[in-house]
Protein backbone atom coordinates (compact mmCIF):
# COMPACT_ATOMS: atom_id res chain seq x y z
CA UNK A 1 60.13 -21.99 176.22
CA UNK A 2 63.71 -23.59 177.82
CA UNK A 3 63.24 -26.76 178.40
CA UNK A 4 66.15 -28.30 180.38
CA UNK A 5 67.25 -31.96 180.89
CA UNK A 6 68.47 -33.56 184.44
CA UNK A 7 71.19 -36.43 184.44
CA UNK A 8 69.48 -39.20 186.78
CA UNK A 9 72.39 -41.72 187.04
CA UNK A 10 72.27 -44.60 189.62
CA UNK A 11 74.54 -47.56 189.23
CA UNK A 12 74.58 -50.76 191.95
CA UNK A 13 77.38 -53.36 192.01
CA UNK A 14 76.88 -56.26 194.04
CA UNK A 15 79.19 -58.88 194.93
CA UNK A 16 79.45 -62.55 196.94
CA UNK A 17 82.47 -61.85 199.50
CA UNK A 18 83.37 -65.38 202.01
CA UNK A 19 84.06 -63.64 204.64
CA UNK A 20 81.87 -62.20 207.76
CA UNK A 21 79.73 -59.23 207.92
CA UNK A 22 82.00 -57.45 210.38
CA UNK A 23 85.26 -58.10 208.26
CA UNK A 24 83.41 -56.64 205.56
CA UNK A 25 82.75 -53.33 207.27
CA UNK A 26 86.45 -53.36 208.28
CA UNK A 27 87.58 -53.39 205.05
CA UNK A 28 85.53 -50.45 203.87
CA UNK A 29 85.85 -48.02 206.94
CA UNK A 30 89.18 -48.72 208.88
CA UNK A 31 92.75 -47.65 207.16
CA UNK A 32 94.44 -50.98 207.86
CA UNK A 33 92.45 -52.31 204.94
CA UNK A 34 91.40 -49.40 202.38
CA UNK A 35 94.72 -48.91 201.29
CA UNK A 36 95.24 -53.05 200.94
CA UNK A 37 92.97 -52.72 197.76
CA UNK A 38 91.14 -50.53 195.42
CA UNK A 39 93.55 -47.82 194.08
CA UNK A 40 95.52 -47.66 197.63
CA UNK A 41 94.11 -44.71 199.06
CA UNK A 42 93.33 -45.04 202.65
CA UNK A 43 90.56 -43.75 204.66
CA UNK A 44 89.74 -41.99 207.87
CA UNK A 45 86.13 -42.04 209.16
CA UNK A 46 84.30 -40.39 212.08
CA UNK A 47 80.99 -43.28 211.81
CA UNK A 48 78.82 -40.93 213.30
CA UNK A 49 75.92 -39.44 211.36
CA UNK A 50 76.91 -35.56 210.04
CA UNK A 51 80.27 -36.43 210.78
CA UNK A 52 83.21 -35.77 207.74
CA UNK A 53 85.52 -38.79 206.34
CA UNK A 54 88.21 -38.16 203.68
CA UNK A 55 90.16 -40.89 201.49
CA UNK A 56 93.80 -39.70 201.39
CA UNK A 57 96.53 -40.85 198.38
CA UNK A 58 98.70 -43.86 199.57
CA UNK A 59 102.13 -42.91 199.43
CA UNK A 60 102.32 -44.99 195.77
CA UNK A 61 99.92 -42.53 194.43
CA UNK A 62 101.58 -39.79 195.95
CA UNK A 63 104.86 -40.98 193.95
CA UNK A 64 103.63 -42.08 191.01
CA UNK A 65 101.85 -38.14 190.57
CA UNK A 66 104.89 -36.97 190.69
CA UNK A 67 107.04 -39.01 188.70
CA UNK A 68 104.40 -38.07 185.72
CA UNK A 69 104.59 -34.28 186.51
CA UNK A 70 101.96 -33.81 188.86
CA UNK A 71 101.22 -33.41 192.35
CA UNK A 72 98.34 -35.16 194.26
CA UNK A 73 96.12 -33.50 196.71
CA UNK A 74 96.22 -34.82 200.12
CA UNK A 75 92.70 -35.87 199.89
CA UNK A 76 91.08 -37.12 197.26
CA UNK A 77 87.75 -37.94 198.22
CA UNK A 78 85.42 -36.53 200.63
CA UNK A 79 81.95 -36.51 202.12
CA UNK A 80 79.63 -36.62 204.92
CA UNK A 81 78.72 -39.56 206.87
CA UNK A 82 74.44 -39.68 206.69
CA UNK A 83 73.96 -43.53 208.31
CA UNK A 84 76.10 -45.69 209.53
CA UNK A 85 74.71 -49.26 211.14
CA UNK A 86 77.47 -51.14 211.57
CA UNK A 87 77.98 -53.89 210.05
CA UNK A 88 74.66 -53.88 207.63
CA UNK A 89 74.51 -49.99 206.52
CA UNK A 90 77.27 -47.19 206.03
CA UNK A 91 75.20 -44.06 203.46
CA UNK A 92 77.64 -41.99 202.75
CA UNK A 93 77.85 -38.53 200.30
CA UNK A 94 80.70 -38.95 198.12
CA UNK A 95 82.87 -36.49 196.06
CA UNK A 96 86.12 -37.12 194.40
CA UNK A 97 88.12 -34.04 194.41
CA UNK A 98 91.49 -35.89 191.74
CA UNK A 99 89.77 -33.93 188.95
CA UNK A 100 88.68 -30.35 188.86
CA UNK A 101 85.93 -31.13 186.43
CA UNK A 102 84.46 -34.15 188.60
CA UNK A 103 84.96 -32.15 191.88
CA UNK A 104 82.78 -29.09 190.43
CA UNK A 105 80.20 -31.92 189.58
CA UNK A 106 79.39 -31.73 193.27
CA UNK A 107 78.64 -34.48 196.28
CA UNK A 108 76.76 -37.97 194.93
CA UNK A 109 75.35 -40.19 197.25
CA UNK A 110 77.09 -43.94 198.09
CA UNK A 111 75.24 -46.55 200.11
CA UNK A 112 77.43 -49.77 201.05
CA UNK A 113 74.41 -52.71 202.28
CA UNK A 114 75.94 -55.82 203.63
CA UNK A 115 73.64 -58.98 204.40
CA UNK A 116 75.65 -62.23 205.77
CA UNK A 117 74.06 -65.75 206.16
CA UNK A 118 76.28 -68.61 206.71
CA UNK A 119 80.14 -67.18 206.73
CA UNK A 120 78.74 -65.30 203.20
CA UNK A 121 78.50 -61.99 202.93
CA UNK A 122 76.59 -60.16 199.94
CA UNK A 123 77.61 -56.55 199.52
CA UNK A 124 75.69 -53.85 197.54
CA UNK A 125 76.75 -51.25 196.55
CA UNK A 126 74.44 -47.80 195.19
CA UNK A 127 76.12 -45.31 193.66
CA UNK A 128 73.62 -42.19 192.88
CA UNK A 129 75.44 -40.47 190.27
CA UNK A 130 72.93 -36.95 190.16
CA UNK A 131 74.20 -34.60 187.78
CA UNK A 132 77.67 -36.45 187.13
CA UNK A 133 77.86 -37.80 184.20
CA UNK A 134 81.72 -37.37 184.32
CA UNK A 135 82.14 -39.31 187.80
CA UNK A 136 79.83 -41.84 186.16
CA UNK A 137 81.69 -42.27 183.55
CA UNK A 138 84.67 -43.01 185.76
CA UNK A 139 82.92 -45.20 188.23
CA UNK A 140 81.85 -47.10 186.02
CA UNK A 141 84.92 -48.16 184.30
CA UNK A 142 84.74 -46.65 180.91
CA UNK A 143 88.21 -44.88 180.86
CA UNK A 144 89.69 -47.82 182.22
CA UNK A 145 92.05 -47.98 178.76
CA UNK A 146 93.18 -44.74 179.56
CA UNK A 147 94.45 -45.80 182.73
CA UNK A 148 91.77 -44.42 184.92
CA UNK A 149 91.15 -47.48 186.72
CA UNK A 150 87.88 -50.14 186.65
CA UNK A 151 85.67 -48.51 188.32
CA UNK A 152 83.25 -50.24 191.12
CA UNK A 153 83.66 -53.43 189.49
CA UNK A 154 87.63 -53.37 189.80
CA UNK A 155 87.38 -52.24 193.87
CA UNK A 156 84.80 -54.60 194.42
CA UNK A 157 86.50 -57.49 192.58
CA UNK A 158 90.09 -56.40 194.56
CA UNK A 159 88.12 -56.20 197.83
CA UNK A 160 87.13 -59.99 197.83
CA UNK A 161 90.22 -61.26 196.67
CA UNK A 162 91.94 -59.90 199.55
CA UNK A 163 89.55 -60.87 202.01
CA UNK A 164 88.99 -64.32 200.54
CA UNK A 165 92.96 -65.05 199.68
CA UNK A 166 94.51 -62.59 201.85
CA UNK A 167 96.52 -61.08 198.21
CA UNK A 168 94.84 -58.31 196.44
CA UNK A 169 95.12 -57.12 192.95
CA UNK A 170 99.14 -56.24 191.62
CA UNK A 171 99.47 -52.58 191.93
């Protein structure tokens, strides 16, 4: 008898932003914003459901590979638009391509939820981490001493800065 084990991993982040709904949305799907915060990549999105969007290295990223020996694709995330209801629901798959290892762990699943009431907007975020424990890993922050970055935590924490003070994190 085989038995064999599945990885179920979902992880939510949820955070207060002051801003409005619709700035909110900005900030996640247009490429004025994306590369204001986060880890500078920027994005390009087609909102329409079965439709592709991509997350591309900012030029920082793009230098930085190579002044540590490395070059960086030219996208770096990708996935398939499933819903989009502007400004409440974006559900997105989600696979980050920057490692060979994580890319082979396949597409996840991403759903962004914004609720506003009274210039407030709370933001959820789901991350359904099937089958990748080493995206998980990363998302989550635990290989941020290595300098893998934060995680969730460290977007969303840059992402209201910026919107609420109009400075995000130093890159």
């Amino acid at each position: 008898m085989t038995t064999m084990e599945t990885a179920v991993t979902t992880q939510v982040y949820r955070v207060y932003i002051k801003a409005p709904a619709t700035k909110v949305w900005s900030a996640i799907t247009s490429r004025e914003w994306t590369e204001k915060y986060g880890y500078g990549g920027w994005a390009e999105f087609d909102l329409r459901a079965g439709a592709p969007y991509q997350i591309h290295p900012s030029q920082a990223m793009v230098d930085a590979s190579h002044r540590m020996g490395y070059e960086i694709a030219d996208v770096i995330i990708d996935g398939e638009v499933i819903e989009a209801d502007e400004p409440r629901r974006l559900v997105l798959t989600w696979r980050m391509l920057m490692d060979p290892a994580m890319a082979a762990e396949g597409f996840t699943r991403l759903t962004y939820e914004l609720d506003e009431h009274e210039g407030v907007t709370r933001l959820t975020v789901t991350h359904e981490l099937d089958n990748a424990p080493g995206l998980a890993a990363m998302v989550r922050g635990d290989a941020e001493s290595t300098g893998a970055g934060g995680g969730w935590a460290w977007i969303l924490s840059d992402l209201k800065s910026l919107l609420e003070t109009g400075e995000g994190f130093p890159r």
